[in-house]
Structure formats: C-alpha cells, structure tokens
C-alpha atoms as a PDB file:
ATOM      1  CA  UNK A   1     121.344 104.520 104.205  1.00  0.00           C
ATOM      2  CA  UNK A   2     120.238 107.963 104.940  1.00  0.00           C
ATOM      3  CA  UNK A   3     118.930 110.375 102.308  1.00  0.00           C
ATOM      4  CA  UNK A   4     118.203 113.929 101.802  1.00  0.00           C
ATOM      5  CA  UNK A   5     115.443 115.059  98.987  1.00  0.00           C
ATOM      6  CA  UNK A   6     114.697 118.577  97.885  1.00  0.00           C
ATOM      7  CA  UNK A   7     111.460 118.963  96.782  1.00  0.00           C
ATOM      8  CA  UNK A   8     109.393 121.934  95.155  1.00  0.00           C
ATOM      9  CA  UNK A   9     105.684 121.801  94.261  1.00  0.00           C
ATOM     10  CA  UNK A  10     104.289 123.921  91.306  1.00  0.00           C
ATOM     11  CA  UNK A  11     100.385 124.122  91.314  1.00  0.00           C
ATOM     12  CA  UNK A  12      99.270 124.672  87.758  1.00  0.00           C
ATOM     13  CA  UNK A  13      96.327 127.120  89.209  1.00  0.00           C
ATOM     14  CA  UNK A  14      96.279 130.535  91.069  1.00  0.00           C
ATOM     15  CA  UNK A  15      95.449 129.457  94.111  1.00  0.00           C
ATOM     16  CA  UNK A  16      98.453 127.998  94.639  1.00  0.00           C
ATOM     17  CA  UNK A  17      99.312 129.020  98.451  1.00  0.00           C
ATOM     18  CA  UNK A  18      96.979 126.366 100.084  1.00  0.00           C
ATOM     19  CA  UNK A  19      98.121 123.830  97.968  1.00  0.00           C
ATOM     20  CA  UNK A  20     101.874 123.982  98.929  1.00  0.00           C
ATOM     21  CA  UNK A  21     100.875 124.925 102.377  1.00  0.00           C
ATOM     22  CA  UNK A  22      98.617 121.179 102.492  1.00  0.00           C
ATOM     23  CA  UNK A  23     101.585 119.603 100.690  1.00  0.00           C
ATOM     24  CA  UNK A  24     104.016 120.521 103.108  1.00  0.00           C
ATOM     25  CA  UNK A  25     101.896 119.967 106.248  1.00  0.00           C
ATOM     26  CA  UNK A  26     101.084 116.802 104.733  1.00  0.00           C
ATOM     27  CA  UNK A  27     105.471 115.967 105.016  1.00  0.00           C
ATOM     28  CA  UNK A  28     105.714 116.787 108.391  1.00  0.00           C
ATOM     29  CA  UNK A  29     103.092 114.445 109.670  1.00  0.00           C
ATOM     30  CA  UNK A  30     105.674 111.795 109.263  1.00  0.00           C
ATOM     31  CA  UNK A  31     107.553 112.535 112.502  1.00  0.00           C
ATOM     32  CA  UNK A  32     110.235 110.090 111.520  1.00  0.00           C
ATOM     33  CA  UNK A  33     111.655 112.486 108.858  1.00  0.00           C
ATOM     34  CA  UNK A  34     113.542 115.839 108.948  1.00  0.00           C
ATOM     35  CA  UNK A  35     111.825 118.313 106.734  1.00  0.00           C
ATOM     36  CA  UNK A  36     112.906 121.934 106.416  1.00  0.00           C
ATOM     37  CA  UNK A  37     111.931 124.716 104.615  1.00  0.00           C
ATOM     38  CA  UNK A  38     112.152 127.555 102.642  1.00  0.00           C
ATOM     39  CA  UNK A  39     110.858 129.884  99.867  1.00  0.00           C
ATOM     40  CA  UNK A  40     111.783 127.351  97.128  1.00  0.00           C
ATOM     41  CA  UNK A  41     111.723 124.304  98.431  1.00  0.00           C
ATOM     42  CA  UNK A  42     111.196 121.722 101.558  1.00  0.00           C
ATOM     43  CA  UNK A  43     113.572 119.571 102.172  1.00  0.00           C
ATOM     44  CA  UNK A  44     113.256 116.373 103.893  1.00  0.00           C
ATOM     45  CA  UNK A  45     115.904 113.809 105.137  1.00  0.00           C
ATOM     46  CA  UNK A  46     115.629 110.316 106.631  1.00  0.00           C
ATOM     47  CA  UNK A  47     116.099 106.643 105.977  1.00  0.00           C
ATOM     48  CA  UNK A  48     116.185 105.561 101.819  1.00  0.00           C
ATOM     49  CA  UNK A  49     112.882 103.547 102.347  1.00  0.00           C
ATOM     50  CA  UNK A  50     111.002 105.641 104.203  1.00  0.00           C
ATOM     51  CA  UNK A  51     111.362 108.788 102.014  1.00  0.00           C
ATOM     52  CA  UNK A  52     110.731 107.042  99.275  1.00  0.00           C
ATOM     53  CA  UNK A  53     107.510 105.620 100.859  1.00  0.00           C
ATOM     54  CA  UNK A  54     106.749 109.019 102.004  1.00  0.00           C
ATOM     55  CA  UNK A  55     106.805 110.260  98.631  1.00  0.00           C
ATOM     56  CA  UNK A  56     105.082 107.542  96.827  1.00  0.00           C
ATOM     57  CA  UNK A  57     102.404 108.524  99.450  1.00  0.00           C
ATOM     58  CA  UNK A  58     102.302 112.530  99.260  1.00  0.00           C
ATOM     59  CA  UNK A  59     102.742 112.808  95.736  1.00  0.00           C
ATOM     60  CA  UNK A  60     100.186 110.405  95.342  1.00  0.00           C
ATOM     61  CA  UNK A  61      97.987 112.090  96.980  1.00  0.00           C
ATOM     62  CA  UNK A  62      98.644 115.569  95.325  1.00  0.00           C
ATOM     63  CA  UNK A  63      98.264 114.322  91.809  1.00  0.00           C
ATOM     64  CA  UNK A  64      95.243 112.255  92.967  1.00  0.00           C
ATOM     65  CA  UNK A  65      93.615 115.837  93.661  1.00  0.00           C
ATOM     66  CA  UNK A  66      91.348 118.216  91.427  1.00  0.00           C
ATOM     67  CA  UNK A  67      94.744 120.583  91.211  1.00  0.00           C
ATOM     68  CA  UNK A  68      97.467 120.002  88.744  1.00  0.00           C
ATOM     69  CA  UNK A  69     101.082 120.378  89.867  1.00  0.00           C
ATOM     70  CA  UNK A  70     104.284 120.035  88.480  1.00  0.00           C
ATOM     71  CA  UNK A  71     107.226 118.556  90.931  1.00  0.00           C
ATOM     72  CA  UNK A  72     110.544 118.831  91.096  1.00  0.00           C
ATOM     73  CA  UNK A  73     113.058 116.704  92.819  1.00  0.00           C
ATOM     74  CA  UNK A  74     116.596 116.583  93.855  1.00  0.00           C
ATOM     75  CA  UNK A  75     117.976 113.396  95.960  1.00  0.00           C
ATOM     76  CA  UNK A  76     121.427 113.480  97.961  1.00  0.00           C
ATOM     77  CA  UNK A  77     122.514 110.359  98.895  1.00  0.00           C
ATOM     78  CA  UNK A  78     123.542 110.975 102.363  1.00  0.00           C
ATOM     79  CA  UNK A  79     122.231 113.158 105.170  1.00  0.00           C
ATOM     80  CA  UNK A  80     123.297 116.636 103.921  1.00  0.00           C
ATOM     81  CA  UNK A  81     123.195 119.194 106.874  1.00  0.00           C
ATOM     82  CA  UNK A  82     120.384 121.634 106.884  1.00  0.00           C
ATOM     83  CA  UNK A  83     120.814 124.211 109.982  1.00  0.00           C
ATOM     84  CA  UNK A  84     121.839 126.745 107.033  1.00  0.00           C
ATOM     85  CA  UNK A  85     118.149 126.799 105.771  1.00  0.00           C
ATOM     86  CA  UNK A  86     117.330 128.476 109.570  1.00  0.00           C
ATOM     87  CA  UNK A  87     119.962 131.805 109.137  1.00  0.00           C
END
C-alpha cells in the first residue's frame, strides 16, 4: 500500500532555517521515497512501512536533538500526485 505524508517542522528557537534545512536533507537520503517540497511543508510518498520507518527514524532523531520542534502531520492513504508542488 502506497502512502503520501505531509509533514511540517516547527523549531521552537530562532535559528530555525538550519534545522528544517537538516530535517529535510535528512528525508531525502532515503532514495526509496518521493519527497517534495515547498514553503510549508515536504511531502514524502512511498510504501506504508517504509514511511513509517522513515519517520520513526527522522523524527527521532530531531527530538533527540538540543532544539525543540513541534511537528505536524497529514497522511493520505494512497499515492497522491505531486507534480503541482513544481508550478
């Protein structure tokens, strides 16, 4: 089953631009997933399990660090198209 999730990370600091920037970086190294983006959110699209490993993972990782974020999420349950987020 293919999935699409919209995500958006807050940092709770005002150096925020490195943080999201790291965050999203972090998304695309998994090559196996679609990720887009834009000026709210990234989007990223792929196979149930492995988005939801991929997550478990990244936002792991983020609130493992010194910086506090909020996140927000939005799942699809099927693999929504994205070309729009390019026009």
């Amino acid at each position: 089953m293919q999935v699409t999730v919209e995500i958006s990370l807050y940092p709770l600091n005002s150096h925020f631009g490195p943080i999201i920037l790291d965050f999203i970086q972090n998304l695309r190294s998994h090559k196996e997933l679609k990720i887009k983006t834009n000026s709210m959110s990234t989007q990223m699209t792929g196979p149930f399990d492995t988005v939801m490993n991929v997550l478990k993972t990244e936002l792991a990782s983020a609130f493992k660090s010194d910086n506090k974020v909020a996140v927000v999420i939005k799942m699809f349950s099927e693999d929504l198209e994205l070309e729009w987020l390019e026009k």
